[in-house]
Protein backbone atom coordinates (compact mmCIF):
# COMPACT_ATOMS: atom_id res chain seq x y z
CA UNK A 1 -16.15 -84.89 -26.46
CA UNK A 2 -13.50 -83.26 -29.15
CA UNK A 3 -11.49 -86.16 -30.83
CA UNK A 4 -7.58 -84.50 -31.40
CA UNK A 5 -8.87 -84.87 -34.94
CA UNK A 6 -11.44 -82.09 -34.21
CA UNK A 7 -8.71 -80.00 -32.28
CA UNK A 8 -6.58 -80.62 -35.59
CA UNK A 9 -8.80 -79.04 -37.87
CA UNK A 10 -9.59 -76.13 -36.64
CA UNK A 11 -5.52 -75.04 -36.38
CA UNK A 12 -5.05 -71.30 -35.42
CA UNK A 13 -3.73 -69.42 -38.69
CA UNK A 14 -0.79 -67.38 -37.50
CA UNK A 15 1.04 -64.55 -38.23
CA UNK A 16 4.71 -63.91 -38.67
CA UNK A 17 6.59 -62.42 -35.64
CA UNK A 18 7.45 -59.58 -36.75
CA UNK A 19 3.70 -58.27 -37.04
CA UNK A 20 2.33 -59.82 -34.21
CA UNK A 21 4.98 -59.18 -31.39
CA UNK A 22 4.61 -55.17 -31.15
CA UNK A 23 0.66 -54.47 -31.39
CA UNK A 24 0.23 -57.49 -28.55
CA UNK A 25 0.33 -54.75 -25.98
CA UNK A 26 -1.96 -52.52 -24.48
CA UNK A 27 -2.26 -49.76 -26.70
CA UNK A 28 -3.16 -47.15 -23.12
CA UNK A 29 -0.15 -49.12 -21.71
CA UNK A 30 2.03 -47.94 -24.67
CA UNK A 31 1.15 -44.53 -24.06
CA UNK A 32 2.08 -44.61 -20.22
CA UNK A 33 5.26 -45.87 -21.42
CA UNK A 34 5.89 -43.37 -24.31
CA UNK A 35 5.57 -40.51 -22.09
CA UNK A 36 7.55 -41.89 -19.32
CA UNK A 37 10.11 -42.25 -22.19
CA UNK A 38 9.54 -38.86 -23.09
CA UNK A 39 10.39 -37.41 -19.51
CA UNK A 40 14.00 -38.83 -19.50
CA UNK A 41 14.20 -38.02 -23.19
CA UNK A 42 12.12 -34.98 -24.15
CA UNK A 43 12.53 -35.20 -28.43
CA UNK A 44 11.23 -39.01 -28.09
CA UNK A 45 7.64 -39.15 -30.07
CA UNK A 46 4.68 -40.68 -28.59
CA UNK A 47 3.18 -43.40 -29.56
CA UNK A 48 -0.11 -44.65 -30.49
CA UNK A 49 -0.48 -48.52 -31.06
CA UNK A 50 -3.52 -49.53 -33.22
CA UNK A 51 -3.25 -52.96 -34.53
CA UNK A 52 -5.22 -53.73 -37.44
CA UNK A 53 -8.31 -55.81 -37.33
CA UNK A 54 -7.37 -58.66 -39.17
CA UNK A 55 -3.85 -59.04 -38.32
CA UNK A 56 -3.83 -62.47 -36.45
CA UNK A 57 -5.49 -63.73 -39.79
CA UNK A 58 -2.81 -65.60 -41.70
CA UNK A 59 -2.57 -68.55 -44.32
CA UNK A 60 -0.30 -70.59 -42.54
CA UNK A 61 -1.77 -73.58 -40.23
CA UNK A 62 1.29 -74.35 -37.53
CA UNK A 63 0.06 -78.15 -36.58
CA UNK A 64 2.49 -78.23 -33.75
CA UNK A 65 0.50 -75.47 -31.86
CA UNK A 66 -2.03 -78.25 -31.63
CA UNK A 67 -0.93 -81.28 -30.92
CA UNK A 68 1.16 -80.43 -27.73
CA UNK A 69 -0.10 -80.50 -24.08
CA UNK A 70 -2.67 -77.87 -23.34
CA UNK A 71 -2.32 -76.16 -19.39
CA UNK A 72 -5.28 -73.45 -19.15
CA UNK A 73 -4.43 -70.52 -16.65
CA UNK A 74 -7.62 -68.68 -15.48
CA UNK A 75 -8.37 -66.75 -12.59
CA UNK A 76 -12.38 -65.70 -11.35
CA UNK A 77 -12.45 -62.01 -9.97
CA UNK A 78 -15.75 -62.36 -8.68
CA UNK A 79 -14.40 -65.74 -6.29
CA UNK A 80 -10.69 -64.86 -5.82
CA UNK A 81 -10.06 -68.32 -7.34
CA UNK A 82 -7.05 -69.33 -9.40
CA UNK A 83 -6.65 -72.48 -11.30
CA UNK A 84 -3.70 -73.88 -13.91
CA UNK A 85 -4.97 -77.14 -15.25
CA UNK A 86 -3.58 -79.33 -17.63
CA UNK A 87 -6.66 -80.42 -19.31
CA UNK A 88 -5.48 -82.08 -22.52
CA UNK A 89 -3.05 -84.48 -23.18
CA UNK A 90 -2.23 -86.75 -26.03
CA UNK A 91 -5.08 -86.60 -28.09
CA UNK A 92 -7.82 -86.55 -25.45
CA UNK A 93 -9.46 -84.60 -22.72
CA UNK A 94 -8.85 -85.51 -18.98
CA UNK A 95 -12.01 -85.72 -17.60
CA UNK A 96 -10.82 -84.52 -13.82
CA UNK A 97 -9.04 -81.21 -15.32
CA UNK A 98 -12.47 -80.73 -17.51
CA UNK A 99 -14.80 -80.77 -14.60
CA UNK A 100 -12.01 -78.32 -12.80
CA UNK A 101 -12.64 -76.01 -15.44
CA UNK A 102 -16.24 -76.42 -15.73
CA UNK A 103 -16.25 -75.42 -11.52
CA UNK A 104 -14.01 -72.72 -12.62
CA UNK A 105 -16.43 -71.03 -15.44
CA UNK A 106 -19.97 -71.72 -13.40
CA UNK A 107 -22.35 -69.33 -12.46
CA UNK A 108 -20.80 -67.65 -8.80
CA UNK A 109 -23.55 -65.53 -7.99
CA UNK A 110 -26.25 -68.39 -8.70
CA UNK A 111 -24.26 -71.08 -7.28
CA UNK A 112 -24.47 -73.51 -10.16
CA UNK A 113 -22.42 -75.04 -13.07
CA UNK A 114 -22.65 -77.14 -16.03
CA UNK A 115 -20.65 -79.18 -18.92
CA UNK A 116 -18.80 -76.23 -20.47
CA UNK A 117 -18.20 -77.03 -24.50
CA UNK A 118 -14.91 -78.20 -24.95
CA UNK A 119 -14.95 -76.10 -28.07
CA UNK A 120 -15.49 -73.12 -26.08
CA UNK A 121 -12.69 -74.26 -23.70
CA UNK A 122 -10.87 -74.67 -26.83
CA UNK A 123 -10.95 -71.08 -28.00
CA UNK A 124 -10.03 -69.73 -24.41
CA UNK A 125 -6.60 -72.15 -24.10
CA UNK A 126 -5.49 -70.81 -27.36
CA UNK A 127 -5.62 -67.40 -26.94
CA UNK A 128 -3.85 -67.75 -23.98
CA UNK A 129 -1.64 -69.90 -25.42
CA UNK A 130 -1.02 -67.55 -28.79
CA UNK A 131 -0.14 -64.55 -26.64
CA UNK A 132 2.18 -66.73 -24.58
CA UNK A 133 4.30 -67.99 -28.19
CA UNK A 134 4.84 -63.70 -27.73
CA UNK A 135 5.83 -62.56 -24.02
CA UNK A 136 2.78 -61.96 -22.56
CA UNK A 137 2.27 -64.92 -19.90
CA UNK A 138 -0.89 -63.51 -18.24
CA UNK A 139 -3.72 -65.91 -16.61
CA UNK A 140 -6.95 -65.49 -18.85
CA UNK A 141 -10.24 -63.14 -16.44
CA UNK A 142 -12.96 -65.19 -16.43
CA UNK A 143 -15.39 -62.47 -15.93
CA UNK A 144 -18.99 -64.63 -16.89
CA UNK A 145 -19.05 -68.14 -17.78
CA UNK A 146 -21.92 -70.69 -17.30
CA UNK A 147 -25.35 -68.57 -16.02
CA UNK A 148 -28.54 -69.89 -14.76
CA UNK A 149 -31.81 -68.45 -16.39
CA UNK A 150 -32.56 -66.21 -12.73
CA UNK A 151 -29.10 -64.54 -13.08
CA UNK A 152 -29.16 -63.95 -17.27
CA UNK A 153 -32.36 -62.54 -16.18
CA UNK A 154 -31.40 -60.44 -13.04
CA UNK A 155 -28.80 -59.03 -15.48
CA UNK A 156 -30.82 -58.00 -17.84
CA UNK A 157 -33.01 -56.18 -15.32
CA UNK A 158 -30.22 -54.11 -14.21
CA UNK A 159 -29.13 -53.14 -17.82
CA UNK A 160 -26.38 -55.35 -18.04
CA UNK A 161 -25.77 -56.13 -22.13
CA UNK A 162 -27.02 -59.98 -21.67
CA UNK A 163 -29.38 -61.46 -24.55
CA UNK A 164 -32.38 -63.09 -23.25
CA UNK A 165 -31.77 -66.43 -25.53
CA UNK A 166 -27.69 -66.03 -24.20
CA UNK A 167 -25.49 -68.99 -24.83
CA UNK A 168 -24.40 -68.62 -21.06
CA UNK A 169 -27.05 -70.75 -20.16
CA UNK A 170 -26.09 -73.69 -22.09
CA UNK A 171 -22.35 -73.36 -21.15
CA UNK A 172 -21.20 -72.54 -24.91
CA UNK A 173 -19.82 -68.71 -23.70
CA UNK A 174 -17.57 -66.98 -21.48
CA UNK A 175 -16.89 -63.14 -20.86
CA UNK A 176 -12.78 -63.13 -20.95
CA UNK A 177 -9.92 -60.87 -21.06
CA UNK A 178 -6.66 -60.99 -20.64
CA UNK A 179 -4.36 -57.99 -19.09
CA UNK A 180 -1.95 -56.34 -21.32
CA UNK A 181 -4.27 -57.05 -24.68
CA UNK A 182 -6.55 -54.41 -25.96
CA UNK A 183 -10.11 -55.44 -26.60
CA UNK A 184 -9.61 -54.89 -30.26
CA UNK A 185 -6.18 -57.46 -30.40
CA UNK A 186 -8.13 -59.72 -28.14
CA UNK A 187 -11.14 -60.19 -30.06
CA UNK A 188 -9.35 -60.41 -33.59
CA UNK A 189 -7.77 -63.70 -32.25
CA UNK A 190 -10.90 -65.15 -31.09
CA UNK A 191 -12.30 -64.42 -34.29
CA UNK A 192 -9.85 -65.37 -36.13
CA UNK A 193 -10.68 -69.26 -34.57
CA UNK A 194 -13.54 -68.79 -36.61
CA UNK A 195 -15.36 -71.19 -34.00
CA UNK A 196 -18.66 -69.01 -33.10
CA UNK A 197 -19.78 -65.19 -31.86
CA UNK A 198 -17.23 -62.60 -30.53
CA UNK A 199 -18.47 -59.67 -28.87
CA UNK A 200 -16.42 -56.47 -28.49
CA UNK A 201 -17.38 -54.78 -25.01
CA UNK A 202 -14.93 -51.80 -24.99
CA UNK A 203 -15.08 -50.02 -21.45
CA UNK A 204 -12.79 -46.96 -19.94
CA UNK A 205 -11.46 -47.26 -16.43
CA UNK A 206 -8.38 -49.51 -15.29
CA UNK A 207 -9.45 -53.14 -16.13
CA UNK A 208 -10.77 -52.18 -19.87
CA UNK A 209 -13.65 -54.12 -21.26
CA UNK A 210 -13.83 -57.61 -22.23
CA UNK A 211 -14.60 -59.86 -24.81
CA UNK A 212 -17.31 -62.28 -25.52
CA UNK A 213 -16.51 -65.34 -27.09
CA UNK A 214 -19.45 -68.40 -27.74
CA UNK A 215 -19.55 -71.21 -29.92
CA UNK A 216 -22.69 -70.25 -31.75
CA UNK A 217 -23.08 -68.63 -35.46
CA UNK A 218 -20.29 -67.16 -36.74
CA UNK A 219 -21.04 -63.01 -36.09
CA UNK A 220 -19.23 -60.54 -34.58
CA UNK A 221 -20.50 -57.26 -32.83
CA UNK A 222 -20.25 -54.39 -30.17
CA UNK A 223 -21.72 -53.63 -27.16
């Protein structure tokens, strides 16, 4: 189990507001709103949001950020299920709120779960809880968590990107995103944790792609 000297240590290194607070949004959703801008005001320009890879990449280590309470909002779109837990408190995990959240990221279609790695856990409660220092209090989509060996497989066999040594299976990843954030914002601030692999699934449609975050080698990718 993480020690709060652990959680200390690996602090988030954050940016100033004033570079983080515009590219947070969607960049498609900045478009919808430029040109319904545009229709009360036709001169207004459109535009285009592209926030640079690195950007959530700072020097500065803001210890406060880590010492405080940490409440977890995810929801499961494949269950319906919502859960805010408050799993971390005071220097230590509570045990009840970390088997919660285990339940929350196992395997739904193979009916299963497993201890989660509270450094994974760690990553997904402080991107939530980055985006939330800026406006954008959204629950975090828990699209894949914990997966048995028959459902990594059964993915696989319907050419679903899964690898066949995936980090699902020992409960050290988690498919995520979080509405409002671009895959590219999203997965610079899991990287820049610096605490394992981040995957950069970028998918048209309504609901976007996703990002995969793990707490294996440090590598990033797309797919």
């Amino acid at each position: 189990m993480a020690s709060r000297r652990d959680f200390l240590h690996q602090g988030l290194r954050l940016t100033a507001l004033g570079l983080v607070a515009t590219p947070l949004i969607d960049a498609r959703a900045a478009r919808r709103d430029a040109g319904a801008s545009s229709q009360a005001t036709p001169d207004a320009p459109s535009i285009d949001i592209a926030p640079p890879p690195d950007l959530f990449d700072a020097q500065v280590v803001d210890l406060d950020f880590w010492v405080k309470p940490r409440t977890l909002s995810v929801i499961r779109p494949a269950s319906g299920e919502r859960s805010k837990v408050l799993y971390w408190k005071d220097g230590a995990i509570i045990d009840s709120a970390y088997q919660e959240l285990c339940h929350m990221l196992r395997d739904v279609n193979g009916k299963a779960s497993m201890a989660i790695d509270p450094k994974l856990i760690e990553t997904l409660w402080a991107s939530q809880a980055f985006v939330q220092r800026y406006g954008l209090d959204k629950p975090l989509e828990i699209l894949s968590g914990y997966r048995t060996p028959a459902s990594n497989n059964r993915l696989i066999e319907q050419g679903v990107p899964a690898a066949r040594q995936s980090l699902h299976m020992s409960g050290k990843a988690a498919d995520v995103r979080i509405a409002g954030l671009t895959e590219e914002v999203l997965g610079g601030l899991v990287r820049s944790f610096r605490q394992g692999g981040v995957g950069f699934y970028y998918r048209s449609g309504p609901k976007g792609g996703w990002i995969h975050t793990d707490t294996g080698l440090n590598r990033t990718w797309k797919g």
